[in-house]
Structure formats: structure tokens, C-alpha cells
C-alpha atoms as a PDB file:
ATOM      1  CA  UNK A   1     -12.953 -15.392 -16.278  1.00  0.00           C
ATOM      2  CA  UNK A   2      -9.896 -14.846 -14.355  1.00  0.00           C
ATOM      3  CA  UNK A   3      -9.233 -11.430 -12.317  1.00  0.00           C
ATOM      4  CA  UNK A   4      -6.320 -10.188 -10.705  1.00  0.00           C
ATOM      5  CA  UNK A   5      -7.411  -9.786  -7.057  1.00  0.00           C
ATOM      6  CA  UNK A   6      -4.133 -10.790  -4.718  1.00  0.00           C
ATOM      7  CA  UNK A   7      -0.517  -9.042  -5.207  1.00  0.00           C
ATOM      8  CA  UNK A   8       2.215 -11.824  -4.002  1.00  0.00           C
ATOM      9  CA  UNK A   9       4.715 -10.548  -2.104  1.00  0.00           C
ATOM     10  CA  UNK A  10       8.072 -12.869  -2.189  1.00  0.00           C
ATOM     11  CA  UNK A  11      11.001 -11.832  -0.014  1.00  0.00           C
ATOM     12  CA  UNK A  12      13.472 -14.982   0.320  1.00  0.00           C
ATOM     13  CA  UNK A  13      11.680 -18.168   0.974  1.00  0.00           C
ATOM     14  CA  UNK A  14       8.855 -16.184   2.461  1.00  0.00           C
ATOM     15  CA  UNK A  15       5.767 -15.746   0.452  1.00  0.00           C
ATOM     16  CA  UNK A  16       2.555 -12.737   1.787  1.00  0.00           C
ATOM     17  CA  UNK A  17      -0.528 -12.664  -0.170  1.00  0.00           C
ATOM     18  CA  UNK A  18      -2.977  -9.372  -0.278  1.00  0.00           C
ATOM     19  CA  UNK A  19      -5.857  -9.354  -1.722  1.00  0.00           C
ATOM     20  CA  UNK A  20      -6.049  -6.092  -3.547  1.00  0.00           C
ATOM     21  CA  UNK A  21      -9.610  -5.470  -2.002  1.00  0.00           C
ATOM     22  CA  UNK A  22      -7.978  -4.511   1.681  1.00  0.00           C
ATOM     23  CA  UNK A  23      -5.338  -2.228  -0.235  1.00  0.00           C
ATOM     24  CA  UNK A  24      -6.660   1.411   0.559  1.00  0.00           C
ATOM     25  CA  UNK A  25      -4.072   3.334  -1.067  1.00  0.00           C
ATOM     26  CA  UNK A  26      -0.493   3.386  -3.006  1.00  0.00           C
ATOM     27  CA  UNK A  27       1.856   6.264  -1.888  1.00  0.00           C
ATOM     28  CA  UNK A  28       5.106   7.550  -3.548  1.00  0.00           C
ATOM     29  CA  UNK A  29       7.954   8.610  -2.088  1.00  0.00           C
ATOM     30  CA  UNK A  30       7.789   9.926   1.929  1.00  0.00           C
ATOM     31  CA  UNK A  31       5.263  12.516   2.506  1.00  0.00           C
ATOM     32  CA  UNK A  32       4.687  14.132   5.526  1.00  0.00           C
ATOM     33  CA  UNK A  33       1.303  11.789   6.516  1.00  0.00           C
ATOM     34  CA  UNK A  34       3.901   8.533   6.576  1.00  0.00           C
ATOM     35  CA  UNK A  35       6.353  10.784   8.848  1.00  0.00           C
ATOM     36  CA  UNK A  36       5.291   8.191  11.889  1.00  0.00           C
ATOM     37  CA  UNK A  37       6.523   4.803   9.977  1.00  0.00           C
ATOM     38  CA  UNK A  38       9.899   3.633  11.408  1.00  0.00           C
ATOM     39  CA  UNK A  39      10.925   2.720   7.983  1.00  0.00           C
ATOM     40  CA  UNK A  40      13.257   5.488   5.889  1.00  0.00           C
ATOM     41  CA  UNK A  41      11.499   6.177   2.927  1.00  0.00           C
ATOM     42  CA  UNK A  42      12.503   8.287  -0.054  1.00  0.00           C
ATOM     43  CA  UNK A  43      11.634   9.320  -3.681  1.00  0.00           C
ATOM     44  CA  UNK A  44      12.309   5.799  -4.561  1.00  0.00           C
ATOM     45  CA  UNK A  45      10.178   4.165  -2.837  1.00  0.00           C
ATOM     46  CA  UNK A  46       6.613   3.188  -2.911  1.00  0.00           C
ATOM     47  CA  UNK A  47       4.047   1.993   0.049  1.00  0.00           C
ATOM     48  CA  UNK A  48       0.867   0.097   0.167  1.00  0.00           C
ATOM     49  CA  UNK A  49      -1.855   0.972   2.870  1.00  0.00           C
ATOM     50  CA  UNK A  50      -3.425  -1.692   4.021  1.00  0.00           C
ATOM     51  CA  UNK A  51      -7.085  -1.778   5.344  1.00  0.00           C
ATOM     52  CA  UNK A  52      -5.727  -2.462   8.746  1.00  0.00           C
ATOM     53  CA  UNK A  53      -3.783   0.251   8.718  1.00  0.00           C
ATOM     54  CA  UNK A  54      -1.053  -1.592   8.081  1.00  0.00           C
ATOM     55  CA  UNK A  55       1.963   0.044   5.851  1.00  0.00           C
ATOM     56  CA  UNK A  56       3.788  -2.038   3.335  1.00  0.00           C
ATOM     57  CA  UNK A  57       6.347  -0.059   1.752  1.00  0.00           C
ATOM     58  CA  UNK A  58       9.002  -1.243  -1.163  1.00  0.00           C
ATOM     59  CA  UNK A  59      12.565   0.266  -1.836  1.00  0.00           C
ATOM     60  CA  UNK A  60      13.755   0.642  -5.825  1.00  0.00           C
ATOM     61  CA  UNK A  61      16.378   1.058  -7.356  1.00  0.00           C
ATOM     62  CA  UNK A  62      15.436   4.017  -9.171  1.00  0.00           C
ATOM     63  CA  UNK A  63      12.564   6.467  -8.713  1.00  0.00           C
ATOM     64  CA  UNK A  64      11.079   5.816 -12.247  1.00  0.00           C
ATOM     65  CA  UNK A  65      10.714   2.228 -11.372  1.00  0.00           C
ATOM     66  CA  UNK A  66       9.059   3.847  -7.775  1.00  0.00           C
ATOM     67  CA  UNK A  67       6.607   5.820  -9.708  1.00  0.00           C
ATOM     68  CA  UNK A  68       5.679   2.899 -12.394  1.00  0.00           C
ATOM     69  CA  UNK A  69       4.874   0.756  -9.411  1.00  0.00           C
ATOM     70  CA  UNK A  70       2.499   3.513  -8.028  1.00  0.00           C
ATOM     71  CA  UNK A  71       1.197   3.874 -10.921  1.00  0.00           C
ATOM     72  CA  UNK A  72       0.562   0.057 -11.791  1.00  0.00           C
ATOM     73  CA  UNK A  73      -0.530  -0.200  -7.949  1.00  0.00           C
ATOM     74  CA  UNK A  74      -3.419   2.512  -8.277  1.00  0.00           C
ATOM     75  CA  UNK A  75      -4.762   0.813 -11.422  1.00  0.00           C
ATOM     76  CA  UNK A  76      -5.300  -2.367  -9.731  1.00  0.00           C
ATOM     77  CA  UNK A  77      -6.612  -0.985  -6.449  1.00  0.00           C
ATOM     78  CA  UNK A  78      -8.921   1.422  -8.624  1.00  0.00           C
ATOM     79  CA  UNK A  79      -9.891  -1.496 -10.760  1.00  0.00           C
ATOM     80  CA  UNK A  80     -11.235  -3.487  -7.273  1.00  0.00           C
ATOM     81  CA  UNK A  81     -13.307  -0.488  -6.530  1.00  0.00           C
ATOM     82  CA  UNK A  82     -14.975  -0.857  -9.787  1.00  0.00           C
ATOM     83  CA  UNK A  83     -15.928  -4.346  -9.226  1.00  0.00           C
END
């Protein structure tokens, strides 16, 4: 069968893999635990935790399109867990 277990991040010619097991969480918006990143973050945006403590975090256009991803993000993590 085939699972969905990396999330391909593309940003020009560049191309990051993560494999949805070393995701820990999905956060919306800027919340006073991500006050230490040096990235601005606001109600439409949406970061991954990495594992390693590492903070990927995405900027949208809109803050629906924030919260879908969030969403969408915590079904896949949750579905790893479950494996």
C-alpha cells in the first residue's frame, strides 16, 4: 500500500523533505510559546515543530487557508502516531 509519510517542501529550485514521523506539532498563528522565533508570525500563518526542535513556519495569504493547513497538518501528524 502506499502511505503518506514525507511533506515536500519546494521554495524556488530548492526542494526539503520531512518525514511526518519527526513532526511533533502544527501551530496556528503566534502564540506566546513561539515568542523566541526570529520569524514575525501572525494569524495567518502556520508552523511545524520539528523533532529537533527545529521551527518551520509558513506565511498565507489568508488566515482560513492558515487554519486549513493546521488542520490538514494535525491529521497527518496524528495519523503517524497511529501507525
Amino acid at each position: 500500500t502506499r502511505t503518506l509519510d514525507v511533506f515536500r517542501i519546494k521554495a524556488g529550485e530548492d526542494i526539503r523533505k520531512v518525514k511526518l514521523a519527526e513532526l511533533m506539532r502544527v501551530i496556528h498563528g503566534s502564540p506566546d510559546e513561539l515568542s523566541d522565533l526570529e520569524t514575525p508570525l501572525d494569524n495567518s500563518c502556520s508552523t511545524l515543530e520539528l523533532e529537533s526542535s527545529e521551527c518551520i513556519s509558513f506565511k498565507f495569504a489568508e488566515r482560513k487557508a492558515a487554519e486549513l493547513f493546521t488542520l490538514c497538518m494535525q491529521l497527518f501528524i496524528d495519523g503517524q502516531r497511529r501507525s
